[in-house]
Structure formats: structure tokens, C-alpha cells
C-alpha atoms as a PDB file:
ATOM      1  CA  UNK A   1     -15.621  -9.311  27.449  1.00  0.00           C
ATOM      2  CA  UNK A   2     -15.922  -8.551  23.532  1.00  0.00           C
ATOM      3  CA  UNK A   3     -19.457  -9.066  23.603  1.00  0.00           C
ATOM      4  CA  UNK A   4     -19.753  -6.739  26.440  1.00  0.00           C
ATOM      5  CA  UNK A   5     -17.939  -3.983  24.356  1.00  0.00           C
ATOM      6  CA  UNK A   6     -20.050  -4.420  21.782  1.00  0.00           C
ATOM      7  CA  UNK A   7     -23.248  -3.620  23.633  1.00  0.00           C
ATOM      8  CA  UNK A   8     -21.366  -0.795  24.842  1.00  0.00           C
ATOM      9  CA  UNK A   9     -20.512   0.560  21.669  1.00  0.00           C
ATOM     10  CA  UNK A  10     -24.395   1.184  21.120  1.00  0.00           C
ATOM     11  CA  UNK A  11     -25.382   1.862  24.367  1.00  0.00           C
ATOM     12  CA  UNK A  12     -28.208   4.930  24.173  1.00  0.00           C
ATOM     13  CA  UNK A  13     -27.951   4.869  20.322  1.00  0.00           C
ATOM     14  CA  UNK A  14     -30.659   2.288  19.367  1.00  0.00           C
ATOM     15  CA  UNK A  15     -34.263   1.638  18.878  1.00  0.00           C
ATOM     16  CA  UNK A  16     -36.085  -1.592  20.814  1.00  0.00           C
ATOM     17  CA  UNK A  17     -36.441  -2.874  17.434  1.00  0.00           C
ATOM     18  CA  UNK A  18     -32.677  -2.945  16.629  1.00  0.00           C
ATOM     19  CA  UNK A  19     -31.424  -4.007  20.391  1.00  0.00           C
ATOM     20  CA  UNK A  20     -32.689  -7.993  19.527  1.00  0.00           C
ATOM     21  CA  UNK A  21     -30.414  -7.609  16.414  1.00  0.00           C
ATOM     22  CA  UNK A  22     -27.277  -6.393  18.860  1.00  0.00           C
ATOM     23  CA  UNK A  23     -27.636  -8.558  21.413  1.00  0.00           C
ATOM     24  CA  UNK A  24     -27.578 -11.926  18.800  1.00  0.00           C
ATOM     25  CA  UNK A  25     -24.258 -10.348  17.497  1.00  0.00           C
ATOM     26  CA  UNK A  26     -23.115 -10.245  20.897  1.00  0.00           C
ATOM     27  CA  UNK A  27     -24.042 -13.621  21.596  1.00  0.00           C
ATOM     28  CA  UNK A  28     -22.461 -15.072  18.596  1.00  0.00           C
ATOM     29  CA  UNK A  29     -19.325 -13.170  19.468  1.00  0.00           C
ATOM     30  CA  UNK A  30     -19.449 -15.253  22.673  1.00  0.00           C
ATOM     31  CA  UNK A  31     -19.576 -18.115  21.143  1.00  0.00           C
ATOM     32  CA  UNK A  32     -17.201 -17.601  18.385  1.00  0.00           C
ATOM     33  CA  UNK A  33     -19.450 -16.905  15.412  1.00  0.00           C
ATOM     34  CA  UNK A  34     -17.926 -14.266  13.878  1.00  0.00           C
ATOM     35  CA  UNK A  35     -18.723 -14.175  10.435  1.00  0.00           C
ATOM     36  CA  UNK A  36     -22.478 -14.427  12.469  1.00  0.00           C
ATOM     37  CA  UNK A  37     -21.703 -11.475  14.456  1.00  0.00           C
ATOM     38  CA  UNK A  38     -21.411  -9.160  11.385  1.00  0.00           C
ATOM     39  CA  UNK A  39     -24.186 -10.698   9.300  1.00  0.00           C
ATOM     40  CA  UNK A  40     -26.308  -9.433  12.702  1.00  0.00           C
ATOM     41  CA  UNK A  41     -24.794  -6.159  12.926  1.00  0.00           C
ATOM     42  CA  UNK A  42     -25.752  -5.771   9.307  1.00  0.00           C
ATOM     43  CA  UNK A  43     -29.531  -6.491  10.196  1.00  0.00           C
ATOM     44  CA  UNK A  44     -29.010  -3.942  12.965  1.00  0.00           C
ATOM     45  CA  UNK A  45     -28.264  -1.466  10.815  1.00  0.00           C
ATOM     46  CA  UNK A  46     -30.799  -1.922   7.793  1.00  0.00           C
ATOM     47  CA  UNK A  47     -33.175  -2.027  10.722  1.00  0.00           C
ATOM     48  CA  UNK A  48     -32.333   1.640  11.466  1.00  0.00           C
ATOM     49  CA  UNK A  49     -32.439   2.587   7.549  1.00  0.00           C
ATOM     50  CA  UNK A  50     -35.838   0.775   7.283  1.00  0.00           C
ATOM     51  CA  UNK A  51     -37.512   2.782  10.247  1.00  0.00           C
ATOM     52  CA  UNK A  52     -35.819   5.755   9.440  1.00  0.00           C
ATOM     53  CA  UNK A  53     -37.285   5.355   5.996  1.00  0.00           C
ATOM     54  CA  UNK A  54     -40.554   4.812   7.295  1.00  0.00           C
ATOM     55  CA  UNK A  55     -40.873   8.027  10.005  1.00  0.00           C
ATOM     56  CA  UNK A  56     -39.713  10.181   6.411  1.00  0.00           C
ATOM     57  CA  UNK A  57     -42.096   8.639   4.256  1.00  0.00           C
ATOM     58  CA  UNK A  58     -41.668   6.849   0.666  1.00  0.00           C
ATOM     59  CA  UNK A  59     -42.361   9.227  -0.652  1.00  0.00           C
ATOM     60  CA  UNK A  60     -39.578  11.056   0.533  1.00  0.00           C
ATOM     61  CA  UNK A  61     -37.701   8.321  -0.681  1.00  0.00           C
ATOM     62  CA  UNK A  62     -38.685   7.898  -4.141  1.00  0.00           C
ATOM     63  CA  UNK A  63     -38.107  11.455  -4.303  1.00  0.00           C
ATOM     64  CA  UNK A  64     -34.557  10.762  -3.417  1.00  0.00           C
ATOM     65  CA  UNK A  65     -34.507   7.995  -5.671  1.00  0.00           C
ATOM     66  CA  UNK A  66     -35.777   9.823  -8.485  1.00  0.00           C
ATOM     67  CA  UNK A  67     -33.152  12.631  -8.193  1.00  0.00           C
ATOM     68  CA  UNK A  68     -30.424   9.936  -7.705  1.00  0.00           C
ATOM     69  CA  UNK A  69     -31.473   8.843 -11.019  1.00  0.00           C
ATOM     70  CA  UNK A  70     -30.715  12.050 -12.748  1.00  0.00           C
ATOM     71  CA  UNK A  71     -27.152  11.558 -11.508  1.00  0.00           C
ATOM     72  CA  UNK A  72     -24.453  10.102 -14.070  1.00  0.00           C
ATOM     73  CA  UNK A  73     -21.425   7.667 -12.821  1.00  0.00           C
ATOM     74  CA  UNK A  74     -21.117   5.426  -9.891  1.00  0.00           C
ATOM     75  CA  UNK A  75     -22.760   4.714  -7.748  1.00  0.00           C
ATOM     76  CA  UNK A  76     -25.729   6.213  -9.117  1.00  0.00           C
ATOM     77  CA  UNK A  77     -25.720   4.406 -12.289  1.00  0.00           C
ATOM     78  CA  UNK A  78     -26.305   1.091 -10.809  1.00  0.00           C
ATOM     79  CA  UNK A  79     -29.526   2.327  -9.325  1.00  0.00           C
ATOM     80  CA  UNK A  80     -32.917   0.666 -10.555  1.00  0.00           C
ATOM     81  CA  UNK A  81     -35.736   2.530 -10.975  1.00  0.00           C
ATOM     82  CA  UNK A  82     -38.086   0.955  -8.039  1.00  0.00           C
ATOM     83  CA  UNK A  83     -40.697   2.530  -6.035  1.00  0.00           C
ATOM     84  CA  UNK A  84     -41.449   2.042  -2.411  1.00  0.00           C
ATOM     85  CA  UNK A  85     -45.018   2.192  -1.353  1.00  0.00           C
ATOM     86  CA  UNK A  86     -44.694   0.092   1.970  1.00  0.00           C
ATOM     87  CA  UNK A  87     -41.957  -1.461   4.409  1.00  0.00           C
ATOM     88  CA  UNK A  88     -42.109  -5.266   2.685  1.00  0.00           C
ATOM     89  CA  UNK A  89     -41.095  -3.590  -0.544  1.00  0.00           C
ATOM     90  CA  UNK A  90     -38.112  -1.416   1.089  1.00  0.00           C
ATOM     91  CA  UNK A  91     -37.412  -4.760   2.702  1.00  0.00           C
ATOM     92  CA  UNK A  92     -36.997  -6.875  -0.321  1.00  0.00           C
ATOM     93  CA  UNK A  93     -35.063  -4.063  -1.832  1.00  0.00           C
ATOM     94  CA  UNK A  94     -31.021  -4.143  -2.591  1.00  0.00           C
ATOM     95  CA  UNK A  95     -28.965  -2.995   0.631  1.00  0.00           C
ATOM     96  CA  UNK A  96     -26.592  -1.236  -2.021  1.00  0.00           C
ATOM     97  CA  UNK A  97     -29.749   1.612  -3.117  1.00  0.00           C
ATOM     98  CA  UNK A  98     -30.631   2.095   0.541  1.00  0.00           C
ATOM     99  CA  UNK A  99     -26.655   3.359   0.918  1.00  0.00           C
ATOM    100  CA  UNK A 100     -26.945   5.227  -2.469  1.00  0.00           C
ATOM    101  CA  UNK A 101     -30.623   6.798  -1.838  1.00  0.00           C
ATOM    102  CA  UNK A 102     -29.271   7.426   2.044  1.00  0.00           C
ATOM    103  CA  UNK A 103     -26.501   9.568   0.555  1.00  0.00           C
ATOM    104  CA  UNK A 104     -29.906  12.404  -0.027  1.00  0.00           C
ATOM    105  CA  UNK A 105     -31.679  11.475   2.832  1.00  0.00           C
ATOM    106  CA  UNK A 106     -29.177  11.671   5.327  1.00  0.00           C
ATOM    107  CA  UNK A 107     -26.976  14.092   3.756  1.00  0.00           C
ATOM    108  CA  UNK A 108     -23.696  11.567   3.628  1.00  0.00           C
ATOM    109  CA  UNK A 109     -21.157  12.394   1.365  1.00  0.00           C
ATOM    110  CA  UNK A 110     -19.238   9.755  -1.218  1.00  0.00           C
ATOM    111  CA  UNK A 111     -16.747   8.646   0.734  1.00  0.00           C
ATOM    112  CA  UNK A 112     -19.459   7.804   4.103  1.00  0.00           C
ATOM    113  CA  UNK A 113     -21.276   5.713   1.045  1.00  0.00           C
ATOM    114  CA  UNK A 114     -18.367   4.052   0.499  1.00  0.00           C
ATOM    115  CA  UNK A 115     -17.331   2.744   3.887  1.00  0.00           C
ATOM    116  CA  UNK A 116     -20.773   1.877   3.940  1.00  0.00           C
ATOM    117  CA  UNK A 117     -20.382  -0.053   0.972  1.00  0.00           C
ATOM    118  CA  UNK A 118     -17.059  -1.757   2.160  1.00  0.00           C
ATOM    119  CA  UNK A 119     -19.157  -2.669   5.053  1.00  0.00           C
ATOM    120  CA  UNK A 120     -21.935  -4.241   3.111  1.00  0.00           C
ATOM    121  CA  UNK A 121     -19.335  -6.138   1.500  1.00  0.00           C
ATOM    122  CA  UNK A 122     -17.821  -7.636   4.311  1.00  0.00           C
ATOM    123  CA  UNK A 123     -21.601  -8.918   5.463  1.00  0.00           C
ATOM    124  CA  UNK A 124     -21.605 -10.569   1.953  1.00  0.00           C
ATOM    125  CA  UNK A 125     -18.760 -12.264   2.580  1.00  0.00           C
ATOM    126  CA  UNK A 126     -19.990 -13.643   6.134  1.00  0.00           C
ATOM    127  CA  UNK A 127     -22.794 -14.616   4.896  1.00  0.00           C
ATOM    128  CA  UNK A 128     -21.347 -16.492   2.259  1.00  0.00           C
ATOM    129  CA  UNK A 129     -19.090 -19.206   1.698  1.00  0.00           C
ATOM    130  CA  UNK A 130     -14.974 -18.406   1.124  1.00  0.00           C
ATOM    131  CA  UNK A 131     -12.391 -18.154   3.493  1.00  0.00           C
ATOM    132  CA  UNK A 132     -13.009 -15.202   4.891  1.00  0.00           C
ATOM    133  CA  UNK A 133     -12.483 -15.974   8.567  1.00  0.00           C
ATOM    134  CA  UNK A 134     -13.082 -12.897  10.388  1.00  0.00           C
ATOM    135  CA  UNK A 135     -11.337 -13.045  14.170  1.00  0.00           C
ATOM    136  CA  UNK A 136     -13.097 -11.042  17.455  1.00  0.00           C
ATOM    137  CA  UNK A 137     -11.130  -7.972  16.785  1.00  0.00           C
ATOM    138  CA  UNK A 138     -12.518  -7.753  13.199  1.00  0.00           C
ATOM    139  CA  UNK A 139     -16.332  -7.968  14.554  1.00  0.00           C
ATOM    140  CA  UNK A 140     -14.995  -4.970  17.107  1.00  0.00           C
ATOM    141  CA  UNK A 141     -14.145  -3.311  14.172  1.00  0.00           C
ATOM    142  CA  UNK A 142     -17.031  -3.765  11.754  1.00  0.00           C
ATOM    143  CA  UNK A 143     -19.289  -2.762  15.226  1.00  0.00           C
ATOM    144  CA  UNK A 144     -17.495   0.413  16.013  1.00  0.00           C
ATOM    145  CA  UNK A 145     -18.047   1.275  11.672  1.00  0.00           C
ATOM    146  CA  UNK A 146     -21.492   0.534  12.106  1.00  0.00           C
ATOM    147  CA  UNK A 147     -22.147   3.024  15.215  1.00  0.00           C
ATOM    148  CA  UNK A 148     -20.051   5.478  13.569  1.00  0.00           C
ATOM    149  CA  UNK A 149     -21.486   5.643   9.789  1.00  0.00           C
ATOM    150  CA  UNK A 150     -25.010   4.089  10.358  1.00  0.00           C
ATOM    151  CA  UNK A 151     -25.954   4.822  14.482  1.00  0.00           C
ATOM    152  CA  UNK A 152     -24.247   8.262  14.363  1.00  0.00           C
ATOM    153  CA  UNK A 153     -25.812   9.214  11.120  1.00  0.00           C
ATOM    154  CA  UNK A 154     -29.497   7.756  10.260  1.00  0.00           C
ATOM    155  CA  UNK A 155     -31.359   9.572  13.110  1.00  0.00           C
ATOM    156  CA  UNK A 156     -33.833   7.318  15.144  1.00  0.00           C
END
């Protein structure tokens, strides 16, 4: 039943490339795999930030980047000053500058970044050990955040 809302929370909003990611957070929410489920949900959405990335351009993005750069206080002063010339690179990039940079891009405001952010922290914490011990209604949660400040936002 959870894993069925799930699906349904992104039904019509993703890309073939981002369904595989979806359906393995469903499947670990069957199976109990929670901290799993958001760690997949995560990959779901860099997925869409990655090919949305790509259809703009890099150098759209170091554009972004480089204006983000000029900006003083946080978030922006925890920026690095790396350019993207291909998708491996944007891969092996921090999650944390894709919100940041996104914030241009996408035209987000500060306090979108920041539930992003919040978000980005909860995958770190599934995906590494602690106690966090995240139940089926958390994953809901975390999947509903994800449609609504990543799927909703970052166009195809």
C-alpha cells in the first residue's frame, strides 16, 4: 500500500531515466528499508537536476555558478569554484552546489533551498550510520518533499 502511494505521488511527473530510481524506493519501502527508500528518492531527484542541467547547458551553469560566487553569506559562501564541462563532472560534484546553483537556474527562493537542504540531510543520514531509524510514514513524507520542491520545480 505505501509503496503504491509512492508511485502515485510521481505519477506523470518523471523522466524514464528517474522511474528505475522510484520504483527501487518503492520496493525497499515494501520490504522495510527505509533509510533505503530515501537514499533512492535522493538519486531520483539528482537524476532530474543532472538532466535538467544537461538540456540548459554548462555553460548555463557555470554562469550560474559564477554569479553565485559574487554573492556574500550562506549558502553562497560555501560554494567552490568548479566548472562543469560534461555530465561525469556534474556527477562527481557536491549535492549541496547543485541546490545552491539551482536557486538561479530554477528561480527557487532561500527558503525552497533550504528544505532542499533539510532533505539532503536526511539522505545523509540514511545513508550513514546513527540511529536515525526512519518509519514508512517518514519515507511518505520525504517522497511527497521531493515531488513538491524537486518534481514540481526542475522542469523535465
Amino acid at each position: 500500500m505505501a509503496s503504491r502511494q509512492l508511485l502515485a505521488e510521481f505519477a506523470g511527473k518523471v523522466s524514464s531515466e528517474e522511474q528505475p530510481y522510484l520504483e527501487e524506493a518503492a520496493r525497499c519501502l515494501t520490504l522495510h528499508c527505509n533509510r533505503a527508500a530515501i537514499i533512492m528518492l535522493w538519486a531520483a531527484a539528482m537524476s532530474r537536476f543532472h538532466s535538467a542541467i544537461e538540456r540548459i547547458g554548462f555553460n548555463s551553469y557555470n554562469t550560474a555558478l559564477d554569479q553565485a560566487l559574487l554573492k556574500k553569506g550562506t549558502p553562497f559562501n560555501r560554494l567552490s569554484k568548479n566548472t562543469i564541462a560534461s555530465l561525469p563532472e556534474l556527477q562527481r560534484s557536491r549535492d549541496f552546489e547543485l541546490l545552491v546553483i539551482g536557486m538561479a537556474l530554477w528561480k527557487y527562493d532561500l527558503q525552497v533551498f533550504e528544505e532542499l537542504d533539510r532533505l539532503l540531510g536526511i539522505r545523509n543520514s540514511a545513508a550513514h550510520p546513527g540511529m536515525l531509524r526512519p518509519n514508512a510514514l517518514d519515507v511518505q513524507q520525504y517522497a511527497s518533499k521531493i515531488g513538491s520542491y524537486v518534481f514540481s520545480v526542475v522542469p523535465r
